[in-house]
N, C-alpha and C. Protein backbone atom coordinates (compact mmCIF):
# COMPACT_ATOMS: atom_id res chain seq x y z
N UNK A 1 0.85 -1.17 0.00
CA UNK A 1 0.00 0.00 0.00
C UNK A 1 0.90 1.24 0.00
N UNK A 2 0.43 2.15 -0.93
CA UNK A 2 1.29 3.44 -0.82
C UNK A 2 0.74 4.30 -0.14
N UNK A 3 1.77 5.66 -0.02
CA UNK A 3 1.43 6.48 1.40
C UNK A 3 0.22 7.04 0.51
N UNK A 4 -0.55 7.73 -0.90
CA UNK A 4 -1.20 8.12 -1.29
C UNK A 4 -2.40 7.60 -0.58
N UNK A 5 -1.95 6.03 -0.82
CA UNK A 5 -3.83 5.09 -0.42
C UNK A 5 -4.38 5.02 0.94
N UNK A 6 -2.77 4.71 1.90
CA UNK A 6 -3.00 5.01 3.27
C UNK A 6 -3.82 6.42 3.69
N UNK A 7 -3.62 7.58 3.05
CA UNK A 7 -3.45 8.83 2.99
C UNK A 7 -5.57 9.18 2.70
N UNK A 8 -5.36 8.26 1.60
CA UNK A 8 -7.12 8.19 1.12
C UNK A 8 -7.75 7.59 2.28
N UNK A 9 -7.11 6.46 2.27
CA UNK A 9 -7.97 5.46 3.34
C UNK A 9 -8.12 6.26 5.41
N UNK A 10 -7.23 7.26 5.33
CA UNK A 10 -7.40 7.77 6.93
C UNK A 10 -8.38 8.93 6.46
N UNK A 11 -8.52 9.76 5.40
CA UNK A 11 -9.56 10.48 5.05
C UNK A 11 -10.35 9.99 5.12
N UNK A 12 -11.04 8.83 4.34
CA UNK A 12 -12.33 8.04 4.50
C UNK A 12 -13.00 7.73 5.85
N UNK A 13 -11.80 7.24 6.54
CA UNK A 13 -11.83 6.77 7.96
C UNK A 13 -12.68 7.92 8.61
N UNK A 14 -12.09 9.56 8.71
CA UNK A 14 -12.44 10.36 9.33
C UNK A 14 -13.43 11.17 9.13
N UNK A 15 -13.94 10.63 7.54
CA UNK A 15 -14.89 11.60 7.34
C UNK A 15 -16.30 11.03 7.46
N UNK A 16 -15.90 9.53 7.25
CA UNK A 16 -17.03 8.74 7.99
C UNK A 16 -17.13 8.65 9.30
N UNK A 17 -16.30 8.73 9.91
CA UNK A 17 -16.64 8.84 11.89
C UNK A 17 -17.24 10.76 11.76
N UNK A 18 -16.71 11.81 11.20
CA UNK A 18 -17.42 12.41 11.10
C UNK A 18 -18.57 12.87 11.00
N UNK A 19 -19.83 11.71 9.91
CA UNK A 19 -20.55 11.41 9.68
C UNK A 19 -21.34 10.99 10.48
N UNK A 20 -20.81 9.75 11.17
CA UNK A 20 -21.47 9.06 12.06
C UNK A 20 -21.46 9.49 13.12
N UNK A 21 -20.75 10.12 13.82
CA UNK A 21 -20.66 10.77 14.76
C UNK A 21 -21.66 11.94 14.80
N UNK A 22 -19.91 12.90 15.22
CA UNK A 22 -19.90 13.82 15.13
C UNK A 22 -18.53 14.52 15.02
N UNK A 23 -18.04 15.90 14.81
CA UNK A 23 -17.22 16.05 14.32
C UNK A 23 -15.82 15.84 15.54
N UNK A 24 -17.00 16.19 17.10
CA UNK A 24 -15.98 16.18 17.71
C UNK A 24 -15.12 15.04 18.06
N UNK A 25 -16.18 13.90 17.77
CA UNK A 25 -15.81 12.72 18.02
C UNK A 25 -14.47 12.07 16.83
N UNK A 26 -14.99 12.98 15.87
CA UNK A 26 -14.05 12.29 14.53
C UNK A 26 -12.83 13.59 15.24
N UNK A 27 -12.38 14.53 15.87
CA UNK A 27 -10.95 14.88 16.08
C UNK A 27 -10.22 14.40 16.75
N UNK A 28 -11.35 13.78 18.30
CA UNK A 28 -10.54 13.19 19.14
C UNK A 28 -10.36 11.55 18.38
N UNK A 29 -10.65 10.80 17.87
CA UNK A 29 -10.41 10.09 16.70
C UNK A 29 -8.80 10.62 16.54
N UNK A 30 -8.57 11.60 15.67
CA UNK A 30 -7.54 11.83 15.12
C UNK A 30 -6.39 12.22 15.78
N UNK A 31 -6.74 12.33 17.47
CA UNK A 31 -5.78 12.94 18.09
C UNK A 31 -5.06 11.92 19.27
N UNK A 32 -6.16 10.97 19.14
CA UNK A 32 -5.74 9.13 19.26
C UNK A 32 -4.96 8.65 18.52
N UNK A 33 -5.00 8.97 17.38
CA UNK A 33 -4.52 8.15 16.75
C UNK A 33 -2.96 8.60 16.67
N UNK A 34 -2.65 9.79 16.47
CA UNK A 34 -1.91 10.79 17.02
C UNK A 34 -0.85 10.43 17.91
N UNK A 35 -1.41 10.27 18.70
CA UNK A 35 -0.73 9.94 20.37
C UNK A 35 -0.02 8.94 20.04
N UNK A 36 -1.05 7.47 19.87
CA UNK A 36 -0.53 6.54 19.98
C UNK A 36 0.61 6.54 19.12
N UNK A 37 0.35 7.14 17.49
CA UNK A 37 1.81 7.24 16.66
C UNK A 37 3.30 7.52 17.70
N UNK A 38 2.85 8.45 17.85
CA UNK A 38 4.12 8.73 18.57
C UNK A 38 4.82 8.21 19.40
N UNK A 39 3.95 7.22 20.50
CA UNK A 39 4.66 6.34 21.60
C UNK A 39 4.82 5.43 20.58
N UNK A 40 4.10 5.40 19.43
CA UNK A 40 4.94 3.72 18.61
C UNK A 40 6.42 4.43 18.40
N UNK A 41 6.57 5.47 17.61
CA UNK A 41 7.74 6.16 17.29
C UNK A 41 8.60 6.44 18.04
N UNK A 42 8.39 6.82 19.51
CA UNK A 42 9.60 6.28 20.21
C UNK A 42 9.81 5.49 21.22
N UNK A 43 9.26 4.20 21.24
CA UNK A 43 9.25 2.86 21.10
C UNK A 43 9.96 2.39 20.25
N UNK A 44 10.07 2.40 18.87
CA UNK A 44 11.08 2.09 18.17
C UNK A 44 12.23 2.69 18.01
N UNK A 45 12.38 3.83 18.74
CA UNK A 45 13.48 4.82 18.52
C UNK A 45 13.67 5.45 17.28
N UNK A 46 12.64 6.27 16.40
CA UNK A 46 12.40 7.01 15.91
C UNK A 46 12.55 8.53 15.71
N UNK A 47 11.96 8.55 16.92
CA UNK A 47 12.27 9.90 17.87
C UNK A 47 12.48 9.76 19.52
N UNK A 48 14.24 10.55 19.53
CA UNK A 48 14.64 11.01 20.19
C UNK A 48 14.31 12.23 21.14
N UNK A 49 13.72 11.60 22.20
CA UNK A 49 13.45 12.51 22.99
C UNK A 49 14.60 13.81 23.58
N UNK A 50 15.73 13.20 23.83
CA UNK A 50 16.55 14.34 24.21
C UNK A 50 17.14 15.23 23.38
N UNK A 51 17.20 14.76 21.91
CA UNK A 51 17.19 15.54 20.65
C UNK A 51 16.11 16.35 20.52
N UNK A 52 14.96 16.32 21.01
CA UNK A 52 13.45 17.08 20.77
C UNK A 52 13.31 17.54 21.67
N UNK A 53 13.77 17.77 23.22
CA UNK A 53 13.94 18.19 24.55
C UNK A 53 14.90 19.35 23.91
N UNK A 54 16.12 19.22 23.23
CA UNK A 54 17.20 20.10 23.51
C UNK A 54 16.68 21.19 22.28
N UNK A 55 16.31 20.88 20.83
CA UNK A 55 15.51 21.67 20.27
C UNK A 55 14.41 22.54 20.70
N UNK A 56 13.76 22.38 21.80
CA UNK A 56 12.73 23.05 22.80
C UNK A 56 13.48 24.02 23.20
N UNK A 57 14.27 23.51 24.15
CA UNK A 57 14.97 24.65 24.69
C UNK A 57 16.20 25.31 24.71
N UNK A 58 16.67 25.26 23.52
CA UNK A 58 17.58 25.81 22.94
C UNK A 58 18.93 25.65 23.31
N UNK A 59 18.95 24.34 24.00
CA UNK A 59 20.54 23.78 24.60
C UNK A 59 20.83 22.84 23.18
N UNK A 60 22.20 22.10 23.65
CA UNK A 60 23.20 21.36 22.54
C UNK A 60 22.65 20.27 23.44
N UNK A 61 22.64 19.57 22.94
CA UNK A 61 22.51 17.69 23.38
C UNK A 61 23.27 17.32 24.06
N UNK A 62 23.36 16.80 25.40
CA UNK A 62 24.15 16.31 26.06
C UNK A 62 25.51 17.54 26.35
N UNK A 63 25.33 18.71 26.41
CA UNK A 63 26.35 19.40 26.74
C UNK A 63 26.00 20.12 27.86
N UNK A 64 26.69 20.86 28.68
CA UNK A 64 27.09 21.44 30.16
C UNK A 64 26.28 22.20 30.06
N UNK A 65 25.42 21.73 30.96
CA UNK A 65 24.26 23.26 31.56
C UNK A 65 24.53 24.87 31.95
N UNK A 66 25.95 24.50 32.18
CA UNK A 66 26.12 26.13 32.87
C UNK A 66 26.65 26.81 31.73
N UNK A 67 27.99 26.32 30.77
CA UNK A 67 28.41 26.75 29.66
C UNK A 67 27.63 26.94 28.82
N UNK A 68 26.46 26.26 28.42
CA UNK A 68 25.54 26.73 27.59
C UNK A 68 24.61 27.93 27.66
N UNK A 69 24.16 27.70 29.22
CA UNK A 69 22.86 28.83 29.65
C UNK A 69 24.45 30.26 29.76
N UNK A 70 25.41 30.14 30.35
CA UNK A 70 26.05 31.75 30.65
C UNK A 70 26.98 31.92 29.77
N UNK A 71 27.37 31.25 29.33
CA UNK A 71 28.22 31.28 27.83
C UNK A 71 29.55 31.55 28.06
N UNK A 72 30.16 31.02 29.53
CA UNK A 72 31.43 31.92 30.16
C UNK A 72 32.04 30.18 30.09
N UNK A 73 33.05 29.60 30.50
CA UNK A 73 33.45 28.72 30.88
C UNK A 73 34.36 29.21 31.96
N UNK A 74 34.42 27.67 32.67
CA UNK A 74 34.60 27.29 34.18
C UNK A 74 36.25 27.69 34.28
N UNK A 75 36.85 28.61 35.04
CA UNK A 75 38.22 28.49 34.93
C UNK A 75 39.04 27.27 35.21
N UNK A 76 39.58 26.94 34.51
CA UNK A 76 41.14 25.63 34.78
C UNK A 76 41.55 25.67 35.86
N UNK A 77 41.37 24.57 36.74
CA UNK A 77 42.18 24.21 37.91
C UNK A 77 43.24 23.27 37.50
N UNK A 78 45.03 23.65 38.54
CA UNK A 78 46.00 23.19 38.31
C UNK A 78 46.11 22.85 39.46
């Protein structure tokens, strides 16, 4: 199946729970379905949470909290 038919076939899906429903019922529908994508996705390791954590808030991945947030580094101890 291609992503086109998949693509037809979740339209159909929603516009008939639309139907039958109602509309609100056909979003939360879509926002199920939603969810669950995503815990499949990182479940398989798809998406990286601490890669999508550090994009949020504007740190480097796995790098030093203080050097990043004050932008000074720690003086050298001898």
């Amino acid at each position: 199946m291609s992503t086109r038919h998949l693509a037809a076939l979740l339209g159909f899906a929603f516009v008939a729970t639309w139907i039958a429903l109602n509309f609100g019922y056909a979003l939360l529908c879509m926002l199920g379905a939603g969810a669950f994508y995503a815990i499949a996705s990182v479940l398989e390791g798809d998406i990286d949470l601490g890669e999508l954590q550090a994009r949020v808030t504007q740190r480097p991945a796995g790098g030093d909290r203080t050097t990043a947030t004050s932008g000074a580094r720690r003086p050298r101890v001898q």
